[in-house]
C-alpha atoms as a PDB file:
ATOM      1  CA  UNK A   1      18.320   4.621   8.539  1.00  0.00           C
ATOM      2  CA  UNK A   2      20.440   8.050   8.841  1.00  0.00           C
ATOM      3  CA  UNK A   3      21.045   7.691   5.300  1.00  0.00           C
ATOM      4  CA  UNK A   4      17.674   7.965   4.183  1.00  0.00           C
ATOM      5  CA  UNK A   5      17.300  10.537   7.247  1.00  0.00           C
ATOM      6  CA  UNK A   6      20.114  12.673   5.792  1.00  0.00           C
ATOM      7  CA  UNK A   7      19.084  12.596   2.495  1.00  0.00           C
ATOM      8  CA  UNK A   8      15.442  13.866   3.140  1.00  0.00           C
ATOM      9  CA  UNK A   9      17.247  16.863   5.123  1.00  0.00           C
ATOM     10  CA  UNK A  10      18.895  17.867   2.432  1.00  0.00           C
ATOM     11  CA  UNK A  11      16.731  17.398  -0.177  1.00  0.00           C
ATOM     12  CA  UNK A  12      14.086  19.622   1.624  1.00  0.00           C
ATOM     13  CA  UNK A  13      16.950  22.281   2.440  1.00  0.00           C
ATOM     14  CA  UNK A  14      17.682  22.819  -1.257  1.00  0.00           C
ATOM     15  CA  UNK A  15      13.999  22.464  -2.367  1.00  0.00           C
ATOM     16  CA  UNK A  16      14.952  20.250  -4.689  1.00  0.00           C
ATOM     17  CA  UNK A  17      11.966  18.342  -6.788  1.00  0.00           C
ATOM     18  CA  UNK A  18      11.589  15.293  -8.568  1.00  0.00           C
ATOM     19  CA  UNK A  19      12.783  14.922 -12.323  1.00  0.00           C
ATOM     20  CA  UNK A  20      15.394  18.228 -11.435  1.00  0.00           C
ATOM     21  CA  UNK A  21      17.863  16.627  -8.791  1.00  0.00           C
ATOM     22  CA  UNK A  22      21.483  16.958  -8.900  1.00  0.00           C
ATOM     23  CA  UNK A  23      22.122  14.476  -5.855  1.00  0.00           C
ATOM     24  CA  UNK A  24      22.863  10.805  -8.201  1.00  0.00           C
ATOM     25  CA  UNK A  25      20.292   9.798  -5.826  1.00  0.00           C
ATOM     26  CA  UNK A  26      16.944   8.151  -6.055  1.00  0.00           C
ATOM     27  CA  UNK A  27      14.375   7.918  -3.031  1.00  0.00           C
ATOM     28  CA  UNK A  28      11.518   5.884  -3.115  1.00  0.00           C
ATOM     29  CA  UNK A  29       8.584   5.379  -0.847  1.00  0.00           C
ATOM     30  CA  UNK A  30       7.157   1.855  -0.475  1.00  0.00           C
ATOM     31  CA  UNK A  31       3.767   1.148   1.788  1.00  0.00           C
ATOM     32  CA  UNK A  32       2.911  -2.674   2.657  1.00  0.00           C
ATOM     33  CA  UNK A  33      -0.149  -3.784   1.637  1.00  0.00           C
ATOM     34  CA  UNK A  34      -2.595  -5.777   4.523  1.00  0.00           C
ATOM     35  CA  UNK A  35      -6.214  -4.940   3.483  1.00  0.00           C
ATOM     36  CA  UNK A  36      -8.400  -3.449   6.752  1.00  0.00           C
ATOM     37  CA  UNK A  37      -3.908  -2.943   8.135  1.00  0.00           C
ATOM     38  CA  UNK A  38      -4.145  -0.346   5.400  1.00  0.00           C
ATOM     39  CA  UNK A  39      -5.450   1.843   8.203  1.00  0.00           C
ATOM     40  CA  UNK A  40      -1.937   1.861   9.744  1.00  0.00           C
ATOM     41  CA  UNK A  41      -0.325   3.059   6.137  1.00  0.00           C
ATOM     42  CA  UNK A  42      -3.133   5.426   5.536  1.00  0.00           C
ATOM     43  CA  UNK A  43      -2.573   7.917   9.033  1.00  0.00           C
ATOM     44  CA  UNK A  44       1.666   7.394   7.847  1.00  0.00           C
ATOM     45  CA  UNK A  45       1.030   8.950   4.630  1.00  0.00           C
ATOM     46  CA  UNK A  46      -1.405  11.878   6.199  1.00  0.00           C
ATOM     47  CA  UNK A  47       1.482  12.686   7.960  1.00  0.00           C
ATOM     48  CA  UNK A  48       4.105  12.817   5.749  1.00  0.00           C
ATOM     49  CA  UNK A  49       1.405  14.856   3.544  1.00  0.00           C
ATOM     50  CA  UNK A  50       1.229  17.292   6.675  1.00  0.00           C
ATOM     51  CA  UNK A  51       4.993  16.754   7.010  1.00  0.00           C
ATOM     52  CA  UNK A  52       5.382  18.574   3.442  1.00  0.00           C
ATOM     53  CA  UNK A  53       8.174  15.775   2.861  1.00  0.00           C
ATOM     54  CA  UNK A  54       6.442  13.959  -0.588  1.00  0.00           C
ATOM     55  CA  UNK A  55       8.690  16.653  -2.983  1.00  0.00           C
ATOM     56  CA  UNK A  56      11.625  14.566  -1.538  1.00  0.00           C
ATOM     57  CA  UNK A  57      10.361  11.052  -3.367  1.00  0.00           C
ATOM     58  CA  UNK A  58      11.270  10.077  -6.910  1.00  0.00           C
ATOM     59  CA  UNK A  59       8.482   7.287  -6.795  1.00  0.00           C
ATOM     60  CA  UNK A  60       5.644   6.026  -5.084  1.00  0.00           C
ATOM     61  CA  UNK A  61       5.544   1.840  -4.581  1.00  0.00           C
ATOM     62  CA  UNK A  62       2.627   0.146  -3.189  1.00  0.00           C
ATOM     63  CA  UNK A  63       1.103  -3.107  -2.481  1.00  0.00           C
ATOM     64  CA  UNK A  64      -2.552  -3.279  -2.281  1.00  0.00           C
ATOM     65  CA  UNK A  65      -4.069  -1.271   0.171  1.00  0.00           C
ATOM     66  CA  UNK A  66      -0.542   0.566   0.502  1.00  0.00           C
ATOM     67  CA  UNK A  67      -0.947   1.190  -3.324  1.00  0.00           C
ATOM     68  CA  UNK A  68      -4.334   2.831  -2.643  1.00  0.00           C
ATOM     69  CA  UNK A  69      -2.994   4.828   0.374  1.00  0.00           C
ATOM     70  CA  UNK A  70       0.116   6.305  -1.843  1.00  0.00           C
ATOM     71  CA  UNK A  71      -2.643   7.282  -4.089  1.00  0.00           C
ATOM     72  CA  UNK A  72      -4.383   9.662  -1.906  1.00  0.00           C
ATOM     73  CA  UNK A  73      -0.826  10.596  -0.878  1.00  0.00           C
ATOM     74  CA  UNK A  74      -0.032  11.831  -4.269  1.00  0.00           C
ATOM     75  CA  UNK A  75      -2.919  13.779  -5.218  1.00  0.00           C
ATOM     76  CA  UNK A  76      -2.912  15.506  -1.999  1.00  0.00           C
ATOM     77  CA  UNK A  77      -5.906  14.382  -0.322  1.00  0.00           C
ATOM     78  CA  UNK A  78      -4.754  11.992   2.359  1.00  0.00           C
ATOM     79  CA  UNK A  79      -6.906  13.328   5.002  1.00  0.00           C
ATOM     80  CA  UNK A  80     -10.168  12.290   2.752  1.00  0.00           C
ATOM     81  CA  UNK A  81      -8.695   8.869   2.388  1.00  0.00           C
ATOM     82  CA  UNK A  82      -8.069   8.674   6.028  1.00  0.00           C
ATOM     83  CA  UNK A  83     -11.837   9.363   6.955  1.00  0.00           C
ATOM     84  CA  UNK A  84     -13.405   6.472   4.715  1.00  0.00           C
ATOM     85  CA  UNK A  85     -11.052   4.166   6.609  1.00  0.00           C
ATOM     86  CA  UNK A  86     -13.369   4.534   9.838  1.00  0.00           C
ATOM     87  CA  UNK A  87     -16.702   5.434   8.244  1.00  0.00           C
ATOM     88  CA  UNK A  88     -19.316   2.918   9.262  1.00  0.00           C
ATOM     89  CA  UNK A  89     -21.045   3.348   6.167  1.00  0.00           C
ATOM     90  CA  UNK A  90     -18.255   2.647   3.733  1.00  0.00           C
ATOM     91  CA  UNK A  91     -16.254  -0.181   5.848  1.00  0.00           C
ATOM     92  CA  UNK A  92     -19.923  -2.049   6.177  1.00  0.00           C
ATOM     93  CA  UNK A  93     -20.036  -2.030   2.326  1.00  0.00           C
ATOM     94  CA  UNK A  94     -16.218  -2.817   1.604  1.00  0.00           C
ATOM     95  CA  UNK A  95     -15.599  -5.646   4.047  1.00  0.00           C
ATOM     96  CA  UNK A  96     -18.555  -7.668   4.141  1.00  0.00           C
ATOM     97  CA  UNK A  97     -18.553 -11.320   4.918  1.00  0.00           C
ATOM     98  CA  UNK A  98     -22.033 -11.393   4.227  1.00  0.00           C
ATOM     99  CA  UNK A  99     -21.505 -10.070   0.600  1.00  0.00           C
ATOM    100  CA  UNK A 100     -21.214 -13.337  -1.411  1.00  0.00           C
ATOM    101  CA  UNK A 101     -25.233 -13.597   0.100  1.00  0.00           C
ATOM    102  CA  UNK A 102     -25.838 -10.971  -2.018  1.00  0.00           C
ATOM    103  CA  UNK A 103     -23.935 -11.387  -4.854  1.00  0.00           C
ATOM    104  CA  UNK A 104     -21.024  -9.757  -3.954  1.00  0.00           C
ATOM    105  CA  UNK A 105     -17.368 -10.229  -3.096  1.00  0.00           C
ATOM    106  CA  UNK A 106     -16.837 -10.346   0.802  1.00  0.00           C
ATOM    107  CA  UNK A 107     -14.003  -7.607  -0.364  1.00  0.00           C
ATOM    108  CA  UNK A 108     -16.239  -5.094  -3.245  1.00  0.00           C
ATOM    109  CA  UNK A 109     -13.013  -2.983  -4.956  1.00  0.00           C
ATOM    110  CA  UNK A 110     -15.661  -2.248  -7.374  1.00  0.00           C
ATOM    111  CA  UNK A 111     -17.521   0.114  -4.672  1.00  0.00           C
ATOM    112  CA  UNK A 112     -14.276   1.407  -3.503  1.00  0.00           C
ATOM    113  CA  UNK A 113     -13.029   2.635  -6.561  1.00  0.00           C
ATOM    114  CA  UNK A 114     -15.974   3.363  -8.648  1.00  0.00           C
ATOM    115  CA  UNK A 115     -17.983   4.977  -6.189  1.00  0.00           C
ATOM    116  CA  UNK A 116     -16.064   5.590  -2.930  1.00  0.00           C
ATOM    117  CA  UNK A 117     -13.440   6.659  -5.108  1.00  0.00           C
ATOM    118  CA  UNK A 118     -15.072   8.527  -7.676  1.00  0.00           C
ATOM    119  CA  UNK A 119     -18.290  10.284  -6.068  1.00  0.00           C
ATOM    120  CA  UNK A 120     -18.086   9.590  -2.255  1.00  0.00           C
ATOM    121  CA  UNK A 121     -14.895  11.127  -1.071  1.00  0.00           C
ATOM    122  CA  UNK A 122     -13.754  11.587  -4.356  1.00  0.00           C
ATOM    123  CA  UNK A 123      -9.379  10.787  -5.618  1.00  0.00           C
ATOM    124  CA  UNK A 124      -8.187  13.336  -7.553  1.00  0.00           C
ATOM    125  CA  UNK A 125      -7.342  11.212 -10.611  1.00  0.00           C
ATOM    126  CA  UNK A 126      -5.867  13.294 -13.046  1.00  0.00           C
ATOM    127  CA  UNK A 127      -3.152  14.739 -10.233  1.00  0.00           C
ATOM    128  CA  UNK A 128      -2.203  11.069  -9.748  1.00  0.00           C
ATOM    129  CA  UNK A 129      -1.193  11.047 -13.001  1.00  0.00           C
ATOM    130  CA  UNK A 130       0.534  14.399 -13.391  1.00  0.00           C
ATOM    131  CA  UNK A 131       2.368  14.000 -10.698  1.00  0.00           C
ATOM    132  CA  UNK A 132       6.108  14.097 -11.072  1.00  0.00           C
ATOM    133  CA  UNK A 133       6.276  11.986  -7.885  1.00  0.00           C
ATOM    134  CA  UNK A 134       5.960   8.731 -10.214  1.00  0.00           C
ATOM    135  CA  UNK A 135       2.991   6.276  -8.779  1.00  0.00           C
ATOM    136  CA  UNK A 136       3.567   2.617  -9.047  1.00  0.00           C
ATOM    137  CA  UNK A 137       1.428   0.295  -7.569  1.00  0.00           C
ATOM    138  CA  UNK A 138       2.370  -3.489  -7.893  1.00  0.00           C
ATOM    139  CA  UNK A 139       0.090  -6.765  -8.895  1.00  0.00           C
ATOM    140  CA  UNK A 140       0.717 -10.037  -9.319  1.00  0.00           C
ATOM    141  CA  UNK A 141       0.482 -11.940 -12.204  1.00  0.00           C
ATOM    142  CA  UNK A 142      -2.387 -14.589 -12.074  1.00  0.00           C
ATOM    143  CA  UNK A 143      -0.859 -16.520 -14.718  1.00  0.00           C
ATOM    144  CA  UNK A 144       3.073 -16.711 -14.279  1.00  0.00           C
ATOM    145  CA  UNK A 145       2.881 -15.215 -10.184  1.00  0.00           C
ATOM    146  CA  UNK A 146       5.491 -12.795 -11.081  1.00  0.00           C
ATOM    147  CA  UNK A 147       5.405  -9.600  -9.193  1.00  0.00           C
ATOM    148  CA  UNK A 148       4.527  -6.542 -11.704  1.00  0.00           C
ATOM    149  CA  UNK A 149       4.742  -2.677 -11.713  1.00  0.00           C
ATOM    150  CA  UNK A 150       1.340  -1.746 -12.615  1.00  0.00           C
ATOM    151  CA  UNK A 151       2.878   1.949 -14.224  1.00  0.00           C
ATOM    152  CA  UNK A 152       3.662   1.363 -17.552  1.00  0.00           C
ATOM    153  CA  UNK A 153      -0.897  -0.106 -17.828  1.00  0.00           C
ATOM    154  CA  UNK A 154      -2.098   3.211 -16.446  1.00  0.00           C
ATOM    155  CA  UNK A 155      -2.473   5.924 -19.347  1.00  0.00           C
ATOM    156  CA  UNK A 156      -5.348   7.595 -18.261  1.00  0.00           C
ATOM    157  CA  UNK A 157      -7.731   7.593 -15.557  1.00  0.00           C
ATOM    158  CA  UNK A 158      -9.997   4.189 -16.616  1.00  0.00           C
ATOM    159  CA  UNK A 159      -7.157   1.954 -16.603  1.00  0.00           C
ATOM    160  CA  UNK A 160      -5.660   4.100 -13.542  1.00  0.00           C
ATOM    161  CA  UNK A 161      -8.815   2.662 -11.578  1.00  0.00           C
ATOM    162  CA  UNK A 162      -8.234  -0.986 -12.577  1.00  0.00           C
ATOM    163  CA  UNK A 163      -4.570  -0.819 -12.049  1.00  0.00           C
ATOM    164  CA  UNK A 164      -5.932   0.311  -8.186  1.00  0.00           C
ATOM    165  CA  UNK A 165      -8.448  -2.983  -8.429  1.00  0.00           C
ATOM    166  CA  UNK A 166      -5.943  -5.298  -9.754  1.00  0.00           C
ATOM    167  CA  UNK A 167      -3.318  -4.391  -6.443  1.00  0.00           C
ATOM    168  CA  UNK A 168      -6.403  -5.249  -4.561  1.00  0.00           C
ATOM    169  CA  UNK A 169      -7.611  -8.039  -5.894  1.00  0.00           C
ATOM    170  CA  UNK A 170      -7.175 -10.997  -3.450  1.00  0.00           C
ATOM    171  CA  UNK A 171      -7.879 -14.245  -4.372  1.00  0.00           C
ATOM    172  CA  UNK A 172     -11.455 -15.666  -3.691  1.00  0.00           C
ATOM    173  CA  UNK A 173     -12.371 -12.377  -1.334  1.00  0.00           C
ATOM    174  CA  UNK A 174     -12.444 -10.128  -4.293  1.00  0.00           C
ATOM    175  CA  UNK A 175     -13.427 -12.231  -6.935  1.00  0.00           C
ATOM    176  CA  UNK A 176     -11.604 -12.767 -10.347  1.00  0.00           C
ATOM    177  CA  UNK A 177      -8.216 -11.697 -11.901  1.00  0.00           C
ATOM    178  CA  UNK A 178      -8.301  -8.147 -13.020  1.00  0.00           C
ATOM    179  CA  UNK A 179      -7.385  -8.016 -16.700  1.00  0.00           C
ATOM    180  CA  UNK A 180      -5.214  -4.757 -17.560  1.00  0.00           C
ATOM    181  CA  UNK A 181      -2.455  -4.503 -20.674  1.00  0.00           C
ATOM    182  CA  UNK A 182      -3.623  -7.847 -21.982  1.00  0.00           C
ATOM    183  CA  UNK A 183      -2.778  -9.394 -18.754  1.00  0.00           C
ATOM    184  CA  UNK A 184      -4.199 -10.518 -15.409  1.00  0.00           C
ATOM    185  CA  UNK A 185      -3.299  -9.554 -12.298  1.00  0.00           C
ATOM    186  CA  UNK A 186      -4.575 -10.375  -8.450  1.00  0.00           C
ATOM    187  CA  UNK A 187      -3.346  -8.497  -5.144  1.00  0.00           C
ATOM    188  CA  UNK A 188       0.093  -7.621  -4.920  1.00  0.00           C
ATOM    189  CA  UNK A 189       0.386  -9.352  -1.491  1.00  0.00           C
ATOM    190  CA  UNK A 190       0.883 -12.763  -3.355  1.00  0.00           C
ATOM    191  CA  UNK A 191       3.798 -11.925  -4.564  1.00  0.00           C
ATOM    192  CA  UNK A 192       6.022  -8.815  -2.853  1.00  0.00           C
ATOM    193  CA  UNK A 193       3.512  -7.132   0.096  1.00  0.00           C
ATOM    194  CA  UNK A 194       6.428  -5.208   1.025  1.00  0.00           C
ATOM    195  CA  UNK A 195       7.329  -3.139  -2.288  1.00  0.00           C
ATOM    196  CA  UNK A 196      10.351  -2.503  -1.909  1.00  0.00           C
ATOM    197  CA  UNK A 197      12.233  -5.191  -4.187  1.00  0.00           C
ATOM    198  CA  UNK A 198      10.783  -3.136  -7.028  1.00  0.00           C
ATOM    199  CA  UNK A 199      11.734   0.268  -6.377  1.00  0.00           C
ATOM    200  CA  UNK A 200      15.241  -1.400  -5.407  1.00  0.00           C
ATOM    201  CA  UNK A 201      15.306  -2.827  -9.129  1.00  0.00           C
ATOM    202  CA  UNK A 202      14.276  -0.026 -10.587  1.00  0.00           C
ATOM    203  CA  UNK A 203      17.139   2.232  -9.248  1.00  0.00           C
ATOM    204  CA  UNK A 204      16.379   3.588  -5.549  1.00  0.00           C
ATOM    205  CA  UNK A 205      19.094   3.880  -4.161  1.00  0.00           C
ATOM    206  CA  UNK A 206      17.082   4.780  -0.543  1.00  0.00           C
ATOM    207  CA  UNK A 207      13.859   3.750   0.378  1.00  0.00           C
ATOM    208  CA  UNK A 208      11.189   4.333   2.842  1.00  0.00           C
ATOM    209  CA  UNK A 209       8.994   1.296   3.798  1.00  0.00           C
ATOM    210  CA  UNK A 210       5.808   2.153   5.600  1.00  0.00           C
ATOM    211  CA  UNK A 211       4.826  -0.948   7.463  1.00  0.00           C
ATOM    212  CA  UNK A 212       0.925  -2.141   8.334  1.00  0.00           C
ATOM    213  CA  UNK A 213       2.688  -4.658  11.177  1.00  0.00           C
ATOM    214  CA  UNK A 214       4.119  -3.499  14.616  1.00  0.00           C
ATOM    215  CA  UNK A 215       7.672  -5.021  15.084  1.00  0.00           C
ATOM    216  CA  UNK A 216       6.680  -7.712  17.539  1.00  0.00           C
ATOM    217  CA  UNK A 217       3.702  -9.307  14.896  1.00  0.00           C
ATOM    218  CA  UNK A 218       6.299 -12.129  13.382  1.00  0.00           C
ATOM    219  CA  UNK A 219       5.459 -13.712  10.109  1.00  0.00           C
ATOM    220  CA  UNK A 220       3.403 -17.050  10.664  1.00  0.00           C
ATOM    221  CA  UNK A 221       2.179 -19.290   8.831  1.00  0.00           C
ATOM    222  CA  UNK A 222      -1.073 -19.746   6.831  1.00  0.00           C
ATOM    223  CA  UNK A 223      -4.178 -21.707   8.612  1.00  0.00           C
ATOM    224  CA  UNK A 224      -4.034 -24.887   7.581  1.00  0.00           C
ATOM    225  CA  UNK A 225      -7.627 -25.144   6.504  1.00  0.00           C
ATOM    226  CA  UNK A 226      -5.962 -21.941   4.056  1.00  0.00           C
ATOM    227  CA  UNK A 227      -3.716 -24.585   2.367  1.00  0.00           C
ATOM    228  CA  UNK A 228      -6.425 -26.379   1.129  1.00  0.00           C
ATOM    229  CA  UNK A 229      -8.717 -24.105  -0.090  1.00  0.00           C
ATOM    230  CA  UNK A 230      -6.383 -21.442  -1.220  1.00  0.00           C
ATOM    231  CA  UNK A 231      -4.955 -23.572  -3.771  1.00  0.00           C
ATOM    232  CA  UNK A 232      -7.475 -24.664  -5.417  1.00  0.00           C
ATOM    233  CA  UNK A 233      -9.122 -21.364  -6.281  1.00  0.00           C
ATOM    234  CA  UNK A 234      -5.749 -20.638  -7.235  1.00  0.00           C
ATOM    235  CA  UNK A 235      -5.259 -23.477  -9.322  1.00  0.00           C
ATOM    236  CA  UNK A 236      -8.618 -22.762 -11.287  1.00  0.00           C
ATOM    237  CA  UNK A 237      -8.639 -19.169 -11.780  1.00  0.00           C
ATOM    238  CA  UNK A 238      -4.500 -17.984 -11.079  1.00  0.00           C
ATOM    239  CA  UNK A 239      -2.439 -20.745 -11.732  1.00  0.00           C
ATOM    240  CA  UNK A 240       0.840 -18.959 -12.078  1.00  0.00           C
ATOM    241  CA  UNK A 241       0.246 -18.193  -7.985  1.00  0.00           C
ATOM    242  CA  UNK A 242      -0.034 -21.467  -6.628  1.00  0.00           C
ATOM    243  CA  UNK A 243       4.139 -21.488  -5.712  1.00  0.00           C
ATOM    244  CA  UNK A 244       3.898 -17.796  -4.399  1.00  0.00           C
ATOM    245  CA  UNK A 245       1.355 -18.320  -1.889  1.00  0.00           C
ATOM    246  CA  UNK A 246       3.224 -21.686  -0.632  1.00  0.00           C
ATOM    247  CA  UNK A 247       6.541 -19.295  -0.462  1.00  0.00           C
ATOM    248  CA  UNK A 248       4.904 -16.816   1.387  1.00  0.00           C
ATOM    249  CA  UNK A 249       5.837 -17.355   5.215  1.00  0.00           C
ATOM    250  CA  UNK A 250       9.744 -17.931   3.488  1.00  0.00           C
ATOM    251  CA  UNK A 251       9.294 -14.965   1.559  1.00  0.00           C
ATOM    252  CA  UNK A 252       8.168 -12.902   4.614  1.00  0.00           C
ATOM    253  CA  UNK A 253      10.813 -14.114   6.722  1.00  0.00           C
ATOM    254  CA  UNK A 254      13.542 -12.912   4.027  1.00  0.00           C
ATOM    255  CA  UNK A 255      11.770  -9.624   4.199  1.00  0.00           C
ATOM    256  CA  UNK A 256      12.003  -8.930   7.841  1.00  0.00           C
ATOM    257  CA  UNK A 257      16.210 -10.071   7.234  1.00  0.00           C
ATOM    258  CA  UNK A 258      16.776  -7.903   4.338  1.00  0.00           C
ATOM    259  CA  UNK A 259      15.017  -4.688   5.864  1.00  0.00           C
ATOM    260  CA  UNK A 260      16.987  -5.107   9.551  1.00  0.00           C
ATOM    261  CA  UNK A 261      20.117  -5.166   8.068  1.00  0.00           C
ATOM    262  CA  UNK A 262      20.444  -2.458   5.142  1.00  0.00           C
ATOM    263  CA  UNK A 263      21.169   1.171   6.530  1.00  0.00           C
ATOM    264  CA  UNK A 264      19.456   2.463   3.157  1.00  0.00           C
ATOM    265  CA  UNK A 265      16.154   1.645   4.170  1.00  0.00           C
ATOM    266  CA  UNK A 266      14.174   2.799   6.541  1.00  0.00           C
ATOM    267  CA  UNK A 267      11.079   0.992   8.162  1.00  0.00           C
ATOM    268  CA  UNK A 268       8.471   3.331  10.235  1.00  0.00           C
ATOM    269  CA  UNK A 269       5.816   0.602  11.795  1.00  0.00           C
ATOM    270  CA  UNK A 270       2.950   0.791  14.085  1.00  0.00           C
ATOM    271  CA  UNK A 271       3.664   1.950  17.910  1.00  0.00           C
ATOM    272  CA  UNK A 272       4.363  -1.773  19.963  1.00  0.00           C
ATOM    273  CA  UNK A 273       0.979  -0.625  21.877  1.00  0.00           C
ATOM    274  CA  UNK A 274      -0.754  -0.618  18.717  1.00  0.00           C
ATOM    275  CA  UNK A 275      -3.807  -2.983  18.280  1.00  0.00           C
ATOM    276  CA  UNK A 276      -4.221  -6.244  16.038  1.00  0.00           C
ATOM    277  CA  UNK A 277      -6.149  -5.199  13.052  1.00  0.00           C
ATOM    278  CA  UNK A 278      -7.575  -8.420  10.811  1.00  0.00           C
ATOM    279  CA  UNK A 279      -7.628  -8.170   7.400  1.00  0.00           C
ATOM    280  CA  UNK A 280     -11.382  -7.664   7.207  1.00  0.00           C
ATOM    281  CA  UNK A 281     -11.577  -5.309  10.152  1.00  0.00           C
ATOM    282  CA  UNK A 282     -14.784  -3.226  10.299  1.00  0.00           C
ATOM    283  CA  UNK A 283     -14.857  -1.870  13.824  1.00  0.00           C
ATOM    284  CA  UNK A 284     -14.610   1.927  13.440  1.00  0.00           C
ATOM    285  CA  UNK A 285     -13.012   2.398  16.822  1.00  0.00           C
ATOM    286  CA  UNK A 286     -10.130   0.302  16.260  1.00  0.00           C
ATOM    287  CA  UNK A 287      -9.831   1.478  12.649  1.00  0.00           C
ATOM    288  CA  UNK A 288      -9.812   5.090  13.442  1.00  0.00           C
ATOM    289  CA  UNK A 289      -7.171   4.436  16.183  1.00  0.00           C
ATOM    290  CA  UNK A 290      -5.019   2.451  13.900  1.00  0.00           C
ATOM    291  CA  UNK A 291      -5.030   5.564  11.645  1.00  0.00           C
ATOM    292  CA  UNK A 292      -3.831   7.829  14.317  1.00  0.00           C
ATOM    293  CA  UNK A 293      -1.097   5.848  15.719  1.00  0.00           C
ATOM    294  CA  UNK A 294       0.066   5.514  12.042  1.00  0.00           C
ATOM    295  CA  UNK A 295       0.385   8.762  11.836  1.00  0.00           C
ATOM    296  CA  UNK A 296       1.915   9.045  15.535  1.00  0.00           C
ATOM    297  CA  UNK A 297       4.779   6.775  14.275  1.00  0.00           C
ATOM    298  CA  UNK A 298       5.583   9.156  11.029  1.00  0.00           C
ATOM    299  CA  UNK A 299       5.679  12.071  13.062  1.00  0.00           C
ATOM    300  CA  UNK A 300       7.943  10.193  15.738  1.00  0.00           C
ATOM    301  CA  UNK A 301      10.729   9.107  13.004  1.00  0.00           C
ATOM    302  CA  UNK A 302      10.499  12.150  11.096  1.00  0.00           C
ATOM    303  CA  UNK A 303       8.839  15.197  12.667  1.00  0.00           C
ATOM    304  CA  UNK A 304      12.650  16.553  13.037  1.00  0.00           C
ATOM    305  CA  UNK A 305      11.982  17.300   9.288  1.00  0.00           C
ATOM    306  CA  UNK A 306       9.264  19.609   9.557  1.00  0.00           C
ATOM    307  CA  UNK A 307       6.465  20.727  11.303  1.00  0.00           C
ATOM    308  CA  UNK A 308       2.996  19.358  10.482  1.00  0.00           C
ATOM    309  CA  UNK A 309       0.809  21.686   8.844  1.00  0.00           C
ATOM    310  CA  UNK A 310      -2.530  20.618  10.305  1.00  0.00           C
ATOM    311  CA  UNK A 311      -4.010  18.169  12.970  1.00  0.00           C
ATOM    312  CA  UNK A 312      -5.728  15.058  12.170  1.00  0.00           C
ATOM    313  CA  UNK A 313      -9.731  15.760  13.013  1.00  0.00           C
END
C-alpha cells in the first residue's frame, strides 16, 4: 500500500504525465464492477477527479459498472456521472424489474448509453478516446468465457458505446451477447469483476483497486435457485461461461487472498458503516449515500495527496 502511496507522491511532485515518465513504472487504476454497487465506485472516482491525482495513471481498468465509472473519470465529468446514479428518473428506467413487461431488459444499457449517455447528462466521448490515460474496460467472452480487454474494439465513438454495453451486459438481465470485433461479449463480472489481473498482465507494476464491497461483505455463494437457471441461459446463448459462473465464489475468494497480501496494490472500499446496496438498487436515498461515502473513503486514503478542488453538491 505505501508503494503505490509513494509513487503517486512523486509522480504528482514532478508533474509527470502519462506516455512521458522516466520512473520504469506503470500505475494502473482498476474499479470493480457490481451494477446498482457502482454507486460506491462512482463517488471514488469524483474524488480522485477533485483530488487532481488521474495524471498519475498509465491506464484505466474496469469491470462493468466500474468500466462505466472510469469513463466519466477520464473525460472529466465525474460529477455528471455521479448525479444520474441517484436520479429517480433515470434509476426507474435503468433498473426495472418490471421491464421484461414491456419489452425490455430488467437492466436497459441501451437507455444508459444511447440516451443517458449521449443526450441526458451527456459523456464526453471523444476525450475518452484522446486521453493519454489509456481506458480499458473488460468483457467476457460469451463463447470461450475468457476475460477480454475491450481496448484494442474501440476506434471511435460507435464501437466506444458498445464496448461500454458489452462490460455491462449481464446475462438474462440485459439481454443478449454484445457483438464487437467479430466477437461476443457479456458483463465483465463473469469472468474478472475485480480488474486487476489484466492491468497486472499487461505491465502495472502498481495498481489501485476501487472496491463496490465494504471489507466485512465476504464472498458467498450463488442462490441456489441461481444454479439452475443461470446455466441454462448460459448454456443457450454464452456457452463459453457456463465454467466461469460455477468458479465464481472460488474465484472471488482468490481475489480477496491475492489483494491482502501484495504491498503493490492498494484497495480503497466502502466505510464498514456503509449500507448494503443490491445489484438492482433503485432507492435514491441509499444510492446517493453510497456515492458520498465512496467518495469519503478516497479522500480518507488519499486526501494527503492533495486537496479537493470542489465539494460534492
Amino acid at each position: 500500500m505505501q508503494e503505490v502511496l509513494k509513487l503517486i507522491a512523486e509522480r504528482m511532485r514532478d508533474s509527470s504525465l502519462p506516455g512521458k515518465r522516466t520512473d520504469g513504472q506503470r500505475l494502473a487504476l482498476a474499479i470493480e464492477g457490481g451494477s446498482s454497487r457502482g454507486t460506491y465506485s462512482s463517488g471514488m472516482v469524483l474524488a480522485l477527479e477533485e483530488l487532481g491525482v488521474l495524471p498519475a495513471f498509465d491506464a484505466v481498468y474496469g469491470s462493468s459498472a466500474g468500466a462505466l465509472n472510469g469513463a466519466w473519470l477520464l473525460c472529466g465529468r465525474s460529477a455528471t456521472g455521479m448525479r444520474s446514479w441517484w436520479n429517480p428518473a433515470v434509476m426507474r428506467r435503468v433498473m426495472n424489474p418490471l421491464g421484461p413487461l414491456r419489452g425490455r431488459p430488467v437492466v436497459d444499457t441501451d437507455y444508459l448509453v444511447y440516451e443517458v449517455y449521449s443526450r441526458l447528462e451527456p459523456m464526453d466521448f471523444p476525450a475518452i478516446l484522446a486521453s493519454p490515460v489509456t481506458y480499458h474496460p473488460l468483457g467476457t467472452d460469451a463463447d470461450t468465457g475468457e476475460s477480454t480487454d475491450l481496448n484494442p474494439f474501440i476506434v471511435d465513438a460507435d464501437t466506444l458505446k458498445l464496448a461500454m454495453k458489452a462490460t455491462a451486459c449481464i446475462p438474462i438481465l440485459a439481454g443478449r451477447p454484445i457483438e464487437l470485433g467479430g466477437r461476443r461479449f457479456v458483463d465483465a463480472g463473469m469472468s474478472e469483476p475485480l480488474p486487476f489481473h489484466t492491468a497486472v498482465k499487461q505491465g502495472a507494476t502498481h495498481v489501485v483497486v476501487l472496491r463496490t464491497r465494504r471489507a466485512d461483505e465476504l464472498p458467498v455463494r450463488p442462490p441456489r435457485v441461481q444454479d439452475v437457471v443461470v446455466p441454462r441461459y448460459l448454456r443457450r446463448f454464452a456457452p463459453g461461461t457456463v465454467e466461469a459462473w460455477r468458479e465464481q465464489y472460488a474465484r472471488d475468494l482468490a481475489d480477496e487472498e491475492a489483494l491482502a497480501h501484495d504491498d503493490a496494490i492498494l484497495s480503497i472500499r466502502p466505510p464498514l458503516e456503509s449500507p448494503d446496496v443490491g445489484a438492482i438498487e433503485r432507492d435514491p436515498l441509499v444510492l446517493r449515500r453510497a456515492v458520498l461515502l465512496g467518495r469519503y473513503a478516497v479522500l480518507a486514503a488519499l486526501g494527503e495527496l492533495g486537496t479537493p478542488r470542489s465539494e460534492a453538491s
